[in-house]
N, C-alpha and C. Protein backbone atom coordinates (compact mmCIF):
# COMPACT_ATOMS: atom_id res chain seq x y z
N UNK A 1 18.01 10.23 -15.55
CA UNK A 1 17.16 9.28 -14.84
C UNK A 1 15.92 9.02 -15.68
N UNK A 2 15.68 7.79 -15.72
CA UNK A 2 14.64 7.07 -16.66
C UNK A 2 13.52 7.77 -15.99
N UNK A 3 12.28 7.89 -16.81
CA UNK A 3 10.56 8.75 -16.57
C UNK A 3 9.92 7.49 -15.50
N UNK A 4 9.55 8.15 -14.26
CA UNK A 4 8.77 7.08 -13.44
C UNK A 4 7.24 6.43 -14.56
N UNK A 5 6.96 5.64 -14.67
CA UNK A 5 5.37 5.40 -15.48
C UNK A 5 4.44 4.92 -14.18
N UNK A 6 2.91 5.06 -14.27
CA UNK A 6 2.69 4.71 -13.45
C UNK A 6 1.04 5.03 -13.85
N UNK A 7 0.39 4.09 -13.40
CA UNK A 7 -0.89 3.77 -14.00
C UNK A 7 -2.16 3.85 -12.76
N UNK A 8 -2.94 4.24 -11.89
CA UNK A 8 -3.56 4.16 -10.64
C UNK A 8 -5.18 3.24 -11.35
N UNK A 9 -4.86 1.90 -10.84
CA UNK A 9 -5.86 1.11 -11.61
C UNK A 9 -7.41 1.35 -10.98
N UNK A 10 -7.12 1.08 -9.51
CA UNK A 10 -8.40 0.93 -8.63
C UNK A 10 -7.82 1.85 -7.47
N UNK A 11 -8.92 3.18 -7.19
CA UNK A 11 -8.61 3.63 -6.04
C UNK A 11 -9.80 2.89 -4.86
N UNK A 12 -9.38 2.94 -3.95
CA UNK A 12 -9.70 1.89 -2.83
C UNK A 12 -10.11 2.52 -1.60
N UNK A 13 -9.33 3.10 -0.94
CA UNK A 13 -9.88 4.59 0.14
C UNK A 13 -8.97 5.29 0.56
N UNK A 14 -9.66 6.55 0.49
CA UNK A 14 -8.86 7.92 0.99
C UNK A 14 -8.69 7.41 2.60
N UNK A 15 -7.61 7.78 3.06
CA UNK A 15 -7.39 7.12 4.26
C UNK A 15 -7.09 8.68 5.41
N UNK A 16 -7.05 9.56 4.31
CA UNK A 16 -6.37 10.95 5.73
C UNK A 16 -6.40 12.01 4.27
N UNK A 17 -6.26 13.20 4.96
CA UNK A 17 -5.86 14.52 4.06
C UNK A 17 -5.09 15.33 4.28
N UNK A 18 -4.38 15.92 3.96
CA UNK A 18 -3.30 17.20 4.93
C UNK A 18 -3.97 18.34 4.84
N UNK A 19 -3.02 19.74 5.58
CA UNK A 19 -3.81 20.89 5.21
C UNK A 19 -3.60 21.47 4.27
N UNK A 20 -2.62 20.84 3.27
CA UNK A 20 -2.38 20.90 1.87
C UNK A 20 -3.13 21.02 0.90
N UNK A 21 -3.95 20.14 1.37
CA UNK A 21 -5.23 19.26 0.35
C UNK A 21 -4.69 17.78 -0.54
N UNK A 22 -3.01 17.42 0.26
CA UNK A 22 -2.80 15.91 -0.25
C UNK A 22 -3.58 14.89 0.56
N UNK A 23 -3.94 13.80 -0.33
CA UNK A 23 -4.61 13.12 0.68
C UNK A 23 -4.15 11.81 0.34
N UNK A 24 -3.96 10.70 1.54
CA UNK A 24 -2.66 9.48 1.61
C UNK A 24 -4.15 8.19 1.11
N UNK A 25 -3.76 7.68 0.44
CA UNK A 25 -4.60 6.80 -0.01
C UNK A 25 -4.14 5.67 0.21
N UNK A 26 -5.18 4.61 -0.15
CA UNK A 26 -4.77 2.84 -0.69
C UNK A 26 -5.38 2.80 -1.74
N UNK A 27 -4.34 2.47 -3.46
CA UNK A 27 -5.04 2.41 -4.48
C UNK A 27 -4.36 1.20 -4.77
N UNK A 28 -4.67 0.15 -5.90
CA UNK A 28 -3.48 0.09 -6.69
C UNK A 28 -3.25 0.21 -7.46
N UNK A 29 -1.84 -0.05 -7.61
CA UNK A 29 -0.83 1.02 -8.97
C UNK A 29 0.23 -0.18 -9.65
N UNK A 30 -0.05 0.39 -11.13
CA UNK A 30 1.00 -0.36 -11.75
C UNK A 30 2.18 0.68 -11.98
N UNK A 31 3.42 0.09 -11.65
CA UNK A 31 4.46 0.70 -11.22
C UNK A 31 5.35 0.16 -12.68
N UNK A 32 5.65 1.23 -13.75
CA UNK A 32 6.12 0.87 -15.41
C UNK A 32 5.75 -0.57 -15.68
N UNK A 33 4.60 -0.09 -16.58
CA UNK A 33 3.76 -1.35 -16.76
C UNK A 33 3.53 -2.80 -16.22
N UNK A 34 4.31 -2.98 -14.93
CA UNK A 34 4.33 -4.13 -14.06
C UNK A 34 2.97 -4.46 -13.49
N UNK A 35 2.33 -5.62 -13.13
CA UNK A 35 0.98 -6.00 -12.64
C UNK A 35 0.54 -5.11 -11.26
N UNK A 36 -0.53 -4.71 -11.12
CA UNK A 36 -0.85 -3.41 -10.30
C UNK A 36 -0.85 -4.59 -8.91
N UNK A 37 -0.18 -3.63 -7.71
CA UNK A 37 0.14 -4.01 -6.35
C UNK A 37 -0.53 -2.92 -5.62
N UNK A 38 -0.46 -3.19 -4.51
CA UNK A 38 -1.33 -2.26 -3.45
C UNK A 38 -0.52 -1.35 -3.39
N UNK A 39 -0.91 0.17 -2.88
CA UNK A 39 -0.09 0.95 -2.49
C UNK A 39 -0.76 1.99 -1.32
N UNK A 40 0.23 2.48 -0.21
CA UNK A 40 -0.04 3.88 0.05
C UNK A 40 0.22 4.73 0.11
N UNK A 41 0.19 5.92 0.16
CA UNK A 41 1.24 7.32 -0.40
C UNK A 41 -0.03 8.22 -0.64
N UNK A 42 1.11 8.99 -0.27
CA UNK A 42 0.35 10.74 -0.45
C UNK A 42 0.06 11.52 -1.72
N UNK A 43 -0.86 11.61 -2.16
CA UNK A 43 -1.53 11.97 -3.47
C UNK A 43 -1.40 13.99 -3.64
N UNK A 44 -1.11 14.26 -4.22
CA UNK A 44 -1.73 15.81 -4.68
C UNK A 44 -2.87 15.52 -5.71
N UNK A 45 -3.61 16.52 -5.16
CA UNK A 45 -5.25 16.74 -5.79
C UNK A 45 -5.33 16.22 -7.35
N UNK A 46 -4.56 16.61 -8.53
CA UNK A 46 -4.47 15.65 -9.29
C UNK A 46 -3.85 14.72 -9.87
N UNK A 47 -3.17 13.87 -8.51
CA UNK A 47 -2.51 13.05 -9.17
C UNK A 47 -1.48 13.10 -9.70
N UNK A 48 -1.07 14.27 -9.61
CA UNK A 48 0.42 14.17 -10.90
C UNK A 48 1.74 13.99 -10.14
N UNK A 49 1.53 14.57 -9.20
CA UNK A 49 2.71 14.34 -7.73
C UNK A 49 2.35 13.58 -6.73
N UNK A 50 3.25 12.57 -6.21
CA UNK A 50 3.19 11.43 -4.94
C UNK A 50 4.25 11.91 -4.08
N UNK A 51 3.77 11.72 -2.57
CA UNK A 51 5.08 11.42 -1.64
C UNK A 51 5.65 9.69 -1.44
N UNK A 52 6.47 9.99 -0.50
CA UNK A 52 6.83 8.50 -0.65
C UNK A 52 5.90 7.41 -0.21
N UNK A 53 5.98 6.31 -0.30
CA UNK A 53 5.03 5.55 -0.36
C UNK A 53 5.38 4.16 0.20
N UNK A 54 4.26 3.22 0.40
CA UNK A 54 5.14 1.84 0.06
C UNK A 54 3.68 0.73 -0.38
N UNK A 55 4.49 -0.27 -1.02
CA UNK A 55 3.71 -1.13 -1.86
C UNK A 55 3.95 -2.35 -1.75
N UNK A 56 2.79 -2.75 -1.72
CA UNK A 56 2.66 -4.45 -1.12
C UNK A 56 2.24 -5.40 -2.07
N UNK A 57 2.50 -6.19 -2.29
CA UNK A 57 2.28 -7.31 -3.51
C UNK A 57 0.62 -7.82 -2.34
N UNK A 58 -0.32 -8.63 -3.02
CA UNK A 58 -0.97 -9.21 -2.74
C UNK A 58 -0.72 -10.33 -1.69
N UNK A 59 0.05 -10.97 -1.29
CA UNK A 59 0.54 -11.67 -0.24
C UNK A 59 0.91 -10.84 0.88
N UNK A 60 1.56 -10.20 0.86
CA UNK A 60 1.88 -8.69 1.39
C UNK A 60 0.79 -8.03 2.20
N UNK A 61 -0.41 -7.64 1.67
CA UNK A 61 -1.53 -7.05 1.66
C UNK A 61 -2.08 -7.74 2.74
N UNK A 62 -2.42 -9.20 2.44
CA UNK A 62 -3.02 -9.76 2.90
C UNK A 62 -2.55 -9.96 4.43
N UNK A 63 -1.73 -10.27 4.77
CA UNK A 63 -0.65 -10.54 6.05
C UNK A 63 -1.17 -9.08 6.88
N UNK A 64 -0.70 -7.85 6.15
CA UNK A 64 -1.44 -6.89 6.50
C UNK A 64 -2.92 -6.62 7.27
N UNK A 65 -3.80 -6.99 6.57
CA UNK A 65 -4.99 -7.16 6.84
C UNK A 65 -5.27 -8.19 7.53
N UNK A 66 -4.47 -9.41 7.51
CA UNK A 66 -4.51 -10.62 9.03
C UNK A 66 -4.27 -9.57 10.16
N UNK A 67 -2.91 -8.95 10.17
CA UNK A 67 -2.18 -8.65 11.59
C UNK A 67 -3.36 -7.26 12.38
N UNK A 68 -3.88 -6.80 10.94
CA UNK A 68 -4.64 -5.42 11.64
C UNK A 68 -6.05 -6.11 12.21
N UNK A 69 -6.60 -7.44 11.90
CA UNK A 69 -7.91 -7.72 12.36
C UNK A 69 -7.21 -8.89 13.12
N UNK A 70 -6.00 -8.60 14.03
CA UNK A 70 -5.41 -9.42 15.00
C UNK A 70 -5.72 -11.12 14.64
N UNK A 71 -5.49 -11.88 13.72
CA UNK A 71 -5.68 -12.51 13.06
C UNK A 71 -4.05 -13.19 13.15
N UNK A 72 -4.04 -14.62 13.40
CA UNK A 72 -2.54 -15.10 13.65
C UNK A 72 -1.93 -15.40 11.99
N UNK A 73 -0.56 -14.91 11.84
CA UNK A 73 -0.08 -15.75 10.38
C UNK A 73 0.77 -15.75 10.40
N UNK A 74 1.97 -16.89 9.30
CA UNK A 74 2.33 -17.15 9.46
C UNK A 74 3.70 -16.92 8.69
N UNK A 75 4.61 -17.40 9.17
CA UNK A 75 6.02 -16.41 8.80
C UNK A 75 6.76 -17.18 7.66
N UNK A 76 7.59 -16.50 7.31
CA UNK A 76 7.94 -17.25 5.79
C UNK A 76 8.72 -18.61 6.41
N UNK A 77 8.96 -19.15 7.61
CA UNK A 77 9.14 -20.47 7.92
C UNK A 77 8.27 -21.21 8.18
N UNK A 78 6.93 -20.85 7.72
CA UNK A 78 5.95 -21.50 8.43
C UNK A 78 5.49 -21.71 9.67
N UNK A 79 5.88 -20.59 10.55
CA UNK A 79 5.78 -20.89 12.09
C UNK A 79 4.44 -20.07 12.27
N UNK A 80 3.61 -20.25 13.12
CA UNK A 80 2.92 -19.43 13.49
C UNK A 80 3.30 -18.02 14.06
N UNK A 81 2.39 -16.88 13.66
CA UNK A 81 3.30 -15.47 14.70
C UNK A 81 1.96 -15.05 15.27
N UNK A 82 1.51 -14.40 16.14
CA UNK A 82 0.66 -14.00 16.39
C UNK A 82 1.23 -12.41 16.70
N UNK A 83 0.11 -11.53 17.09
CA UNK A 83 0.42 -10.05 17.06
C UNK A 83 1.26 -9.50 17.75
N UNK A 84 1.02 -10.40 19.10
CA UNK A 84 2.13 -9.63 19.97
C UNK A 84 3.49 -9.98 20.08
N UNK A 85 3.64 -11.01 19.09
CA UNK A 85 5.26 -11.00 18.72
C UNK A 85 5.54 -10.03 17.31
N UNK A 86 4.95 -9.10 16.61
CA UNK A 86 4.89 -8.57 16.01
C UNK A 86 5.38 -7.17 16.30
N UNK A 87 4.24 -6.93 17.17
CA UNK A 87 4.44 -5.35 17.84
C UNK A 87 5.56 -5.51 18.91
């Protein structure tokens, strides 16, 4: 299996910690030299180990941050969605 690469451009905020001492962040990450996307996932103290994660392109992100400040948008048909057809 090919070496994961992986670059943490901008960390953004610690969002939680375990009693581990991993703590689940939003940074973003360039994922083998590809343009850095949002991510969140569980960090060990330096970085060298991640849990699983998931990663959002900038369009992505954003939709995100509409639906969490209950903010209406809109679906890849162009329809309007609002939150509570969401949840």
């Amino acid at each position: 299996m090919a070496e994961l690469k992986y670059e943490i451009t901008e960390h953004i905020a610690v969002l939680g910690e375990s009693s581990r001492g991993w703590t689940k962040e939003l940074n973003k990450v360039s994922w083998n030299d590809y343009p850095p996307k949002y991510d969140i996932r569980e960090w060990s103290p330096d970085h060298a180990r991640m849990g699983k994660g998931v990663t959002l392109s900038n369009e992505e992100f954003d939709a995100l941050r509409r639906v969490i400040n209950g903010e209406e948008i809109n679906d890849p048909d162009g329809d309007d969605v609002n939150e509570e057809d969401i949840i």
